[in-house]
Protein backbone atom coordinates (compact mmCIF):
# COMPACT_ATOMS: atom_id res chain seq x y z
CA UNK A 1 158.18 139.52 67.61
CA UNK A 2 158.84 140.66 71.39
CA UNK A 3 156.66 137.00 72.25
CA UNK A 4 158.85 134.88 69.98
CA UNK A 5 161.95 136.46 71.91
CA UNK A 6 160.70 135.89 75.00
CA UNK A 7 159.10 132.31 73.90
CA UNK A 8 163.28 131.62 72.86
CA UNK A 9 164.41 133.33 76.19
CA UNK A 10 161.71 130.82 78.44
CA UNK A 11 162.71 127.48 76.49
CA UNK A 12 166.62 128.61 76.84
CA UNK A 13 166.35 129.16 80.43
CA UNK A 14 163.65 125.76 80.82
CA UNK A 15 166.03 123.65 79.14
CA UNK A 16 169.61 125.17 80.96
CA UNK A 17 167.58 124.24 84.58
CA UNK A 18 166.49 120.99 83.67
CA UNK A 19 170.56 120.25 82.27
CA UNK A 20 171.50 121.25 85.93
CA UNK A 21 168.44 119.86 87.61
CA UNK A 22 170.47 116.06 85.40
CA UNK A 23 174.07 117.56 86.39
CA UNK A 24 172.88 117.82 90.20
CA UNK A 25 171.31 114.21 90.26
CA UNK A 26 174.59 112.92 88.79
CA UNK A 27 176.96 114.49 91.24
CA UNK A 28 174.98 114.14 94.35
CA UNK A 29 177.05 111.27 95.17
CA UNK A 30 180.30 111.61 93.16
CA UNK A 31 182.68 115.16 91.63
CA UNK A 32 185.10 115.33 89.18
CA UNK A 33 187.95 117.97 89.32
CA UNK A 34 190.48 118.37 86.46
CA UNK A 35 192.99 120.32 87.32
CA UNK A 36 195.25 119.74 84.07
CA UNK A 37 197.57 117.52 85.30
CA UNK A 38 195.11 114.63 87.47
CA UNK A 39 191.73 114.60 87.97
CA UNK A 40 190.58 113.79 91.44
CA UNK A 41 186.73 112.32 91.71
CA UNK A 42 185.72 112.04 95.64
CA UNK A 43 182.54 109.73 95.60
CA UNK A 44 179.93 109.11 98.80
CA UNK A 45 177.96 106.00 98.83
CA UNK A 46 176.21 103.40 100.91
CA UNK A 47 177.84 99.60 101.24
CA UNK A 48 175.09 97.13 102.26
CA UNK A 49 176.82 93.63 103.39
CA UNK A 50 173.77 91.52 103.76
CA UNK A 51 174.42 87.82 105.46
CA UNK A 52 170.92 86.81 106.40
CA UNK A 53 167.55 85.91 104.71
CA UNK A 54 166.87 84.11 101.66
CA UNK A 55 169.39 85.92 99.48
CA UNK A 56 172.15 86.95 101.30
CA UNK A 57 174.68 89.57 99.49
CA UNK A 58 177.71 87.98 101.09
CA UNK A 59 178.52 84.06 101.92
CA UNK A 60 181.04 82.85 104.29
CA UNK A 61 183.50 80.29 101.21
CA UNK A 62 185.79 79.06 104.28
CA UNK A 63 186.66 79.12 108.31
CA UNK A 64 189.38 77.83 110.37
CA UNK A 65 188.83 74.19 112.26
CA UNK A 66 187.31 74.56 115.19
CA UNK A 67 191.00 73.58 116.76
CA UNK A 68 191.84 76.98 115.01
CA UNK A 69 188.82 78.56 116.10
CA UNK A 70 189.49 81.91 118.23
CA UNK A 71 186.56 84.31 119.31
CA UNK A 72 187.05 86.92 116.74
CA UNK A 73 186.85 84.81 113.60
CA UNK A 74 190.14 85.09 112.97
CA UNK A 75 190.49 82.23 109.40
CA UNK A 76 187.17 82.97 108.21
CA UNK A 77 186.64 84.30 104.78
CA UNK A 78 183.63 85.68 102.60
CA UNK A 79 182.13 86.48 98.95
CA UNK A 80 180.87 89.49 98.37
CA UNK A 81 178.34 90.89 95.51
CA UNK A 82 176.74 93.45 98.18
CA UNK A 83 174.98 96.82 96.20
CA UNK A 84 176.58 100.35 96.83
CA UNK A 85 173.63 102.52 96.88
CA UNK A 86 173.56 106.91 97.17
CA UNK A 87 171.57 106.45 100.64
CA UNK A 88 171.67 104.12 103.55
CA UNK A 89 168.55 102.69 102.66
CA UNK A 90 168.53 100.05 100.89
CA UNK A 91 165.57 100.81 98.79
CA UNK A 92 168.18 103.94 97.65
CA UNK A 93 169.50 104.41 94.11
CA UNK A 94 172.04 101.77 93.31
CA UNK A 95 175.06 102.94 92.02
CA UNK A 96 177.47 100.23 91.85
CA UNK A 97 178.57 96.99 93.51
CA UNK A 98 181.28 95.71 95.42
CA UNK A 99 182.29 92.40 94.79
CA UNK A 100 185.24 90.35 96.07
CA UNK A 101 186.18 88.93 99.12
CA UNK A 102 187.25 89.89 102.79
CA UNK A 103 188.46 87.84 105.79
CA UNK A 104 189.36 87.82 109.76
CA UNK A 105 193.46 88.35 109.47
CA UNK A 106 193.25 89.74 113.09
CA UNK A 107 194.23 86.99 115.53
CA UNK A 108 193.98 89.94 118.07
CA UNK A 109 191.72 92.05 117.00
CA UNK A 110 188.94 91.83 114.36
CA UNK A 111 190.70 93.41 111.43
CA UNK A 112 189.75 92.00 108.03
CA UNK A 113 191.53 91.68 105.00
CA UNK A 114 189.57 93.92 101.85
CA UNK A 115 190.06 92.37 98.35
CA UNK A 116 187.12 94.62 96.68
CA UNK A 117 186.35 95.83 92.69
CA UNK A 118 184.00 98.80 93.21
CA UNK A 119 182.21 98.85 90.09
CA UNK A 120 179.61 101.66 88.93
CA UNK A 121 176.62 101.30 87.15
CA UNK A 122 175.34 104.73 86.89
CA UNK A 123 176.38 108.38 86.01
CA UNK A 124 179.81 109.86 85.01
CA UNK A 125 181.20 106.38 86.63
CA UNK A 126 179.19 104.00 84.50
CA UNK A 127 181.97 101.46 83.53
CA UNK A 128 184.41 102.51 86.13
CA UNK A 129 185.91 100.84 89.06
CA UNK A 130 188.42 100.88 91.95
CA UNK A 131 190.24 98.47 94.08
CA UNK A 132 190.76 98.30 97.65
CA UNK A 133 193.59 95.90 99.19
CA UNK A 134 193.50 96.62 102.96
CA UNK A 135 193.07 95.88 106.40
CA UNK A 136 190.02 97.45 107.72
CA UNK A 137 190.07 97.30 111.20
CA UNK A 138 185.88 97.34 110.98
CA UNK A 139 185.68 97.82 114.81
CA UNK A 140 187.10 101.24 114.82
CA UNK A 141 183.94 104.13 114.37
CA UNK A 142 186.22 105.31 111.30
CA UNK A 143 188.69 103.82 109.21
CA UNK A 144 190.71 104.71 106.58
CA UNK A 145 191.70 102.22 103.10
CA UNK A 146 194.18 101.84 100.63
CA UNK A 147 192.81 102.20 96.75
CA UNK A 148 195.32 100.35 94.85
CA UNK A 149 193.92 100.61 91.46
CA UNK A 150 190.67 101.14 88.61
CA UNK A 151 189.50 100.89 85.43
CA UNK A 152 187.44 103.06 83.25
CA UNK A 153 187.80 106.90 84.54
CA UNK A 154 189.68 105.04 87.46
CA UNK A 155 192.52 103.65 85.28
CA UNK A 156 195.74 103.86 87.28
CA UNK A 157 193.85 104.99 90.23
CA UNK A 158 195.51 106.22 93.96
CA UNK A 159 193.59 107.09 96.79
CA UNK A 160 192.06 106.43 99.75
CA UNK A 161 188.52 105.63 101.02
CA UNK A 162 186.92 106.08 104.52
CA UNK A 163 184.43 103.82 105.60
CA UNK A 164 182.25 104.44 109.07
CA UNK A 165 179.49 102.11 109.95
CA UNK A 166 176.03 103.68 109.99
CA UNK A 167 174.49 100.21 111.08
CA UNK A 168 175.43 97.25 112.50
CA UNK A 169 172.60 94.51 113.24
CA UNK A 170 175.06 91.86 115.79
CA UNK A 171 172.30 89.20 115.99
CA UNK A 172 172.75 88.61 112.11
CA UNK A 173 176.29 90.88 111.06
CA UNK A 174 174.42 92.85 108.13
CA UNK A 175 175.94 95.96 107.94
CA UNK A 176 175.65 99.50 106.47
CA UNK A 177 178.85 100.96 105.66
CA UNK A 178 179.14 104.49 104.33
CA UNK A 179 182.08 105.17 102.24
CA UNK A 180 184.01 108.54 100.96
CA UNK A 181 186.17 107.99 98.61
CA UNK A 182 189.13 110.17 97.36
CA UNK A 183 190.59 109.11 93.94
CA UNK A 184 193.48 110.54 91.74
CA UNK A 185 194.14 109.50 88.19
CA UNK A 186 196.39 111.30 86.03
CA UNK A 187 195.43 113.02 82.83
C-alpha cells in the first residue's frame, strides 16, 4: 500500500514538472497578467529583415526618381513577410511574422514609416496579432513604437514596443531587430 502511495505521489509530482517544464517554454518569450480589469502581455522576440540572397524576406515595391533621389532613401518603400523568432538566430524558434510595409519618410534623417501586423504562430498567442503605425527612427540604438491595434488576445490592443538593433550587416541592410513589447487589452 505505502508503494502505491508513493507510486501516486512520484507520477503527481512527474507530471506537475513536466506542466511547468510546457508553461516555462511557452512564456520564455511572452507573459500574461490579468489584473481584473486589462490584461497586459509584454512579449520579447527577434525581427529578422532579410534583403539579400535568393529569398529575400523583404523587397523594395517602389523609390523616388533619381531627380528625387536624396542620400538617405528618403521615397523608398518595402514588403515585408520577415519571421519573428525567440532568439537572434535565425535558426531560433519562430514565433510569428511581421508582414506589411515600411518606408524612408525622413527627408532629414532616416526615419521610416512602420505599417506592420505582428502575427503569432505559437503558444498562448497562436492566432493573435498587433499593429504598429509609426515612425521608427531605425538609426537611434533604441526606439520606442506606437501599437495601434490586434486581434485575437490582442483585440483592441494599446501599447508600445521597443525595438534595438542587435545586427546590422551595411554591405547588404539585413537586420536583426529585437523587440519588447508592452500590450494592454481590456477584459
Amino acid at each position: 500500500m505505502a508503494r502505491l502511495v508513493l507510486l501516486a505521489m512520484l507520477i503527481t509530482l512527474v507530471a506537475a514538472m513536466a506542466s511547468w517544464a510546457q508553461a516555462q517554454d511557452d512564456t520564455t518569450w511572452a507573459k500574461r497578467v490579468d489584473s481584473g480589469k486589462e490584461v497586459v502581455s509584454t512579449l520579447q522576440f527577434y525581427f529578422h529583415d532579410v534583403l539579400s540572397g535568393r529569398n529575400p524576406s523583404a523587397v523594395r515595391i517602389a523609390q523616388a526618381s533619381q531627380a528625387n533621389s536624396t542620400p538617405n532613401g528618403f521615397g523608398s518603400l518595402m514588403m515585408v513577410d520577415d519571421p519573428l523568432t525567440v532568439g537572434p538566430d535565425p535558426n531560433s524558434r519562430l514565433v510569428g511574422r511581421a508582414r506589411g510595409m515600411y518606408g524612408s519618410a525622413g527627408q532629414t534623417d532616416f526615419g521610416l514609416v512602420m505599417v506592420m501586423c505582428y502575427e503569432f504562430l505559437d503558444g498562448t498567442y497562436k492566432d493573435s496579432s498587433f499593429s504598429i503605425l509609426s515612425i521608427n527612427p531605425a538609426l537611434n540604438p533604441v526606439r520606442e513604437m506606437t501599437v495601434v491595434g490586434g486581434t485575437g488576445l490582442f483585440r483592441l490592443a494599446r501599447g508600445y514596443a521597443i525595438a534595438q538593433t542587435y545586427s546590422l550587416d551595411p554591405t547588404t541592410g539585413d537586420a536583426v531587430v529585437g523587440y519588447n513589447v508592452t500590450l494592454a487589452t481590456y477584459i
